[in-house]
C-alpha atoms as a PDB file:
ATOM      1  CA  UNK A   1     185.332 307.198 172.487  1.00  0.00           C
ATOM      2  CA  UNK A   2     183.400 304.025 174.113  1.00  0.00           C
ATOM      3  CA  UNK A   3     185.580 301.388 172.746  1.00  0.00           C
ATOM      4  CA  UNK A   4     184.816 297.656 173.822  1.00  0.00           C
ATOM      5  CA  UNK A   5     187.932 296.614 175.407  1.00  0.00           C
ATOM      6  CA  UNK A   6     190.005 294.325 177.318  1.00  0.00           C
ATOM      7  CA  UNK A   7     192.464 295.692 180.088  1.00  0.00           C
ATOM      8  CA  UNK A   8     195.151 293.691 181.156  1.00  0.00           C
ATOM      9  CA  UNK A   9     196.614 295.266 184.345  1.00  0.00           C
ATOM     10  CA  UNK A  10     198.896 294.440 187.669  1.00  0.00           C
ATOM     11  CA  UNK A  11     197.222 294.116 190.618  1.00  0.00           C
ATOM     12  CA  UNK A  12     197.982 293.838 194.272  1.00  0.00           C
ATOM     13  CA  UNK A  13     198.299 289.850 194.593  1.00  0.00           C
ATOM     14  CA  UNK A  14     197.868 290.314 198.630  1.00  0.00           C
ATOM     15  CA  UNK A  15     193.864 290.027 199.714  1.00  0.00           C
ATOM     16  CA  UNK A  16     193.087 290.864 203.325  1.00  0.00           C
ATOM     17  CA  UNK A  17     192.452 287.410 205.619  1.00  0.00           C
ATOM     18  CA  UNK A  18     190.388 286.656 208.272  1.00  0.00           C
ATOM     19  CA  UNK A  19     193.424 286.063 210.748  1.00  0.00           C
ATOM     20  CA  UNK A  20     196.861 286.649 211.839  1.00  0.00           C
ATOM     21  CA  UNK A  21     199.477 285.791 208.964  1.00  0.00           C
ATOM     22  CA  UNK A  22     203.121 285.551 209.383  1.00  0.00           C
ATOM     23  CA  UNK A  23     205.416 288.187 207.823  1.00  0.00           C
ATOM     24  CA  UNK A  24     207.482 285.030 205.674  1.00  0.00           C
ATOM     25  CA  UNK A  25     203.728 284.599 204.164  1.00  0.00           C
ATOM     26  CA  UNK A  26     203.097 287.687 203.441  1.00  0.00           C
ATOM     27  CA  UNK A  27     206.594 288.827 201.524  1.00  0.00           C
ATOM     28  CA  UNK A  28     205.640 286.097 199.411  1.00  0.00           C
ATOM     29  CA  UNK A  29     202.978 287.407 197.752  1.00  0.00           C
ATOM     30  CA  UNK A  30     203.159 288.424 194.172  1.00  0.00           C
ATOM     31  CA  UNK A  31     201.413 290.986 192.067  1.00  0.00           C
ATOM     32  CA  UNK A  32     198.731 289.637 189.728  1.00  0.00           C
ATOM     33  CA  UNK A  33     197.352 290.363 186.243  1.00  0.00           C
ATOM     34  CA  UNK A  34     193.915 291.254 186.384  1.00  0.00           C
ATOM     35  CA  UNK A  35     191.019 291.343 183.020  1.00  0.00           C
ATOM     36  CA  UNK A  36     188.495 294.236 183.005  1.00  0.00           C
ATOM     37  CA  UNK A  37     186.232 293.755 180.188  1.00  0.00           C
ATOM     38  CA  UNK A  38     184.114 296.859 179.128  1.00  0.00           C
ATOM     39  CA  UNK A  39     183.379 299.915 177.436  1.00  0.00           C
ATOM     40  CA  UNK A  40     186.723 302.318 177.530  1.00  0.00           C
ATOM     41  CA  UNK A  41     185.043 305.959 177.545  1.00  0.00           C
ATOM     42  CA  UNK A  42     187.358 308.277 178.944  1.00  0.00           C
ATOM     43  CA  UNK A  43     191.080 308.605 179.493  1.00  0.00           C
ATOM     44  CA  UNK A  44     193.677 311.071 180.728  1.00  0.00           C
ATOM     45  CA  UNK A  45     197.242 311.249 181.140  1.00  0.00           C
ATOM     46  CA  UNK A  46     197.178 309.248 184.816  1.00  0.00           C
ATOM     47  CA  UNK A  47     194.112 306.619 184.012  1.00  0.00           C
ATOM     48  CA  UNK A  48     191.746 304.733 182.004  1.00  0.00           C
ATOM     49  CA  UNK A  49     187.838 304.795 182.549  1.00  0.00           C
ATOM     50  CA  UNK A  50     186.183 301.419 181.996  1.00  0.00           C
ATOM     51  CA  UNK A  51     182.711 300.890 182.256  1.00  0.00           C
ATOM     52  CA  UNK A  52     180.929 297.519 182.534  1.00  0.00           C
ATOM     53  CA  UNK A  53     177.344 298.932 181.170  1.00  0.00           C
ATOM     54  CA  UNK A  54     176.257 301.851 179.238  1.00  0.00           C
ATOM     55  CA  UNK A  55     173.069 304.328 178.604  1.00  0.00           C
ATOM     56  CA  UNK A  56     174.042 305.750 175.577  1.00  0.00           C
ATOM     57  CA  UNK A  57     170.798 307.889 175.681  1.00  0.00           C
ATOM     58  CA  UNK A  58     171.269 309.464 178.841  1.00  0.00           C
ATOM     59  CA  UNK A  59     175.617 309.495 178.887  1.00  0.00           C
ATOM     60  CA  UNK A  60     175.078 307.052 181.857  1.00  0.00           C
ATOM     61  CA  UNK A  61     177.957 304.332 183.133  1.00  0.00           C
ATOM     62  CA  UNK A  62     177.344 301.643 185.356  1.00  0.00           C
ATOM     63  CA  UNK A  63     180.247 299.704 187.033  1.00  0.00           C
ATOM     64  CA  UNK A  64     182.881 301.858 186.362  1.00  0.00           C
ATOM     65  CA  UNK A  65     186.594 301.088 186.726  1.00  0.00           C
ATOM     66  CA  UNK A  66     189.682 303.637 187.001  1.00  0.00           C
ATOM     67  CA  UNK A  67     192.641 301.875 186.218  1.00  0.00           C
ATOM     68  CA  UNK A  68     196.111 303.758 186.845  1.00  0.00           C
ATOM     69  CA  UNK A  69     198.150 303.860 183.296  1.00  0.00           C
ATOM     70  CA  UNK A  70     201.133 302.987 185.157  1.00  0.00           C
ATOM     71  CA  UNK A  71     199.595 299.289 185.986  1.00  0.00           C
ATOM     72  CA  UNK A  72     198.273 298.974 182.352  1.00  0.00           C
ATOM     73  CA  UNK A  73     199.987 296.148 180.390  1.00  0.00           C
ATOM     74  CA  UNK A  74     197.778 296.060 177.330  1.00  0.00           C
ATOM     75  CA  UNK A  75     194.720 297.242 176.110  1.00  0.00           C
ATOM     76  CA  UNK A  76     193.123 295.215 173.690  1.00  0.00           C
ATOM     77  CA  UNK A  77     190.159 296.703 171.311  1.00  0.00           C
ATOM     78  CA  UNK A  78     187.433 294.556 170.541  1.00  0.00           C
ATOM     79  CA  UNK A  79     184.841 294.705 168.527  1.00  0.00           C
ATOM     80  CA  UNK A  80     181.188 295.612 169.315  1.00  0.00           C
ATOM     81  CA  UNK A  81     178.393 292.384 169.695  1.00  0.00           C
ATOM     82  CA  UNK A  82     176.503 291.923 166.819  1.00  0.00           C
ATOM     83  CA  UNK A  83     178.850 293.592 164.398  1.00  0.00           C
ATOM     84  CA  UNK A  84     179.680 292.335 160.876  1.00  0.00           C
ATOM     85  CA  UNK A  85     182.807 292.419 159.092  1.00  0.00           C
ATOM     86  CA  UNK A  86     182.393 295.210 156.338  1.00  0.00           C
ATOM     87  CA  UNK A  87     184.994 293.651 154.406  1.00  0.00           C
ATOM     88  CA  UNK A  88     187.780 296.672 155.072  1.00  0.00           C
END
């Protein structure tokens, strides 16, 4: 599989703060769309498996990302660096 990809997906808008916050604050907070740029190399029916980095001689990931399916709002395939348009 190991598709470049882009992952648009909600997110929890809501970070944890240093202080106190008041609960009118807090209700206001929205979810967010959130990018994860990388290599897509596995998937099942719950998630999607998105690396940053790849070892393609030793099946290694580095940075990997498990996004829930149920957040995803578009996957977008890209295509590898350095490749040329074969004209298809």
């Amino acid at each position: 599989m190991d598709r470049r990809v882009e992952v648009i997906w909600l997110d929890s808008g809501l970070q944890y703060s240093q202080g106190w916050e008041c609960k009118d604050h807090i209700i206001k907070e929205k979810l967010s769309d959130v990018a994860t740029c990388g290599y897509l190399f596995y998937e099942d029916e719950e998630a999607v498996y998105v690396s940053l980095s790849r070892d393609t001689a030793n099946g290694n990931y580095y940075g990997t990302q498990v996004i829930a399916k149920q957040n995803i709002k578009k996957i977008k395939y890209l295509r590898e660096r350095g490749a040329g348009n074969s004209g298809t």
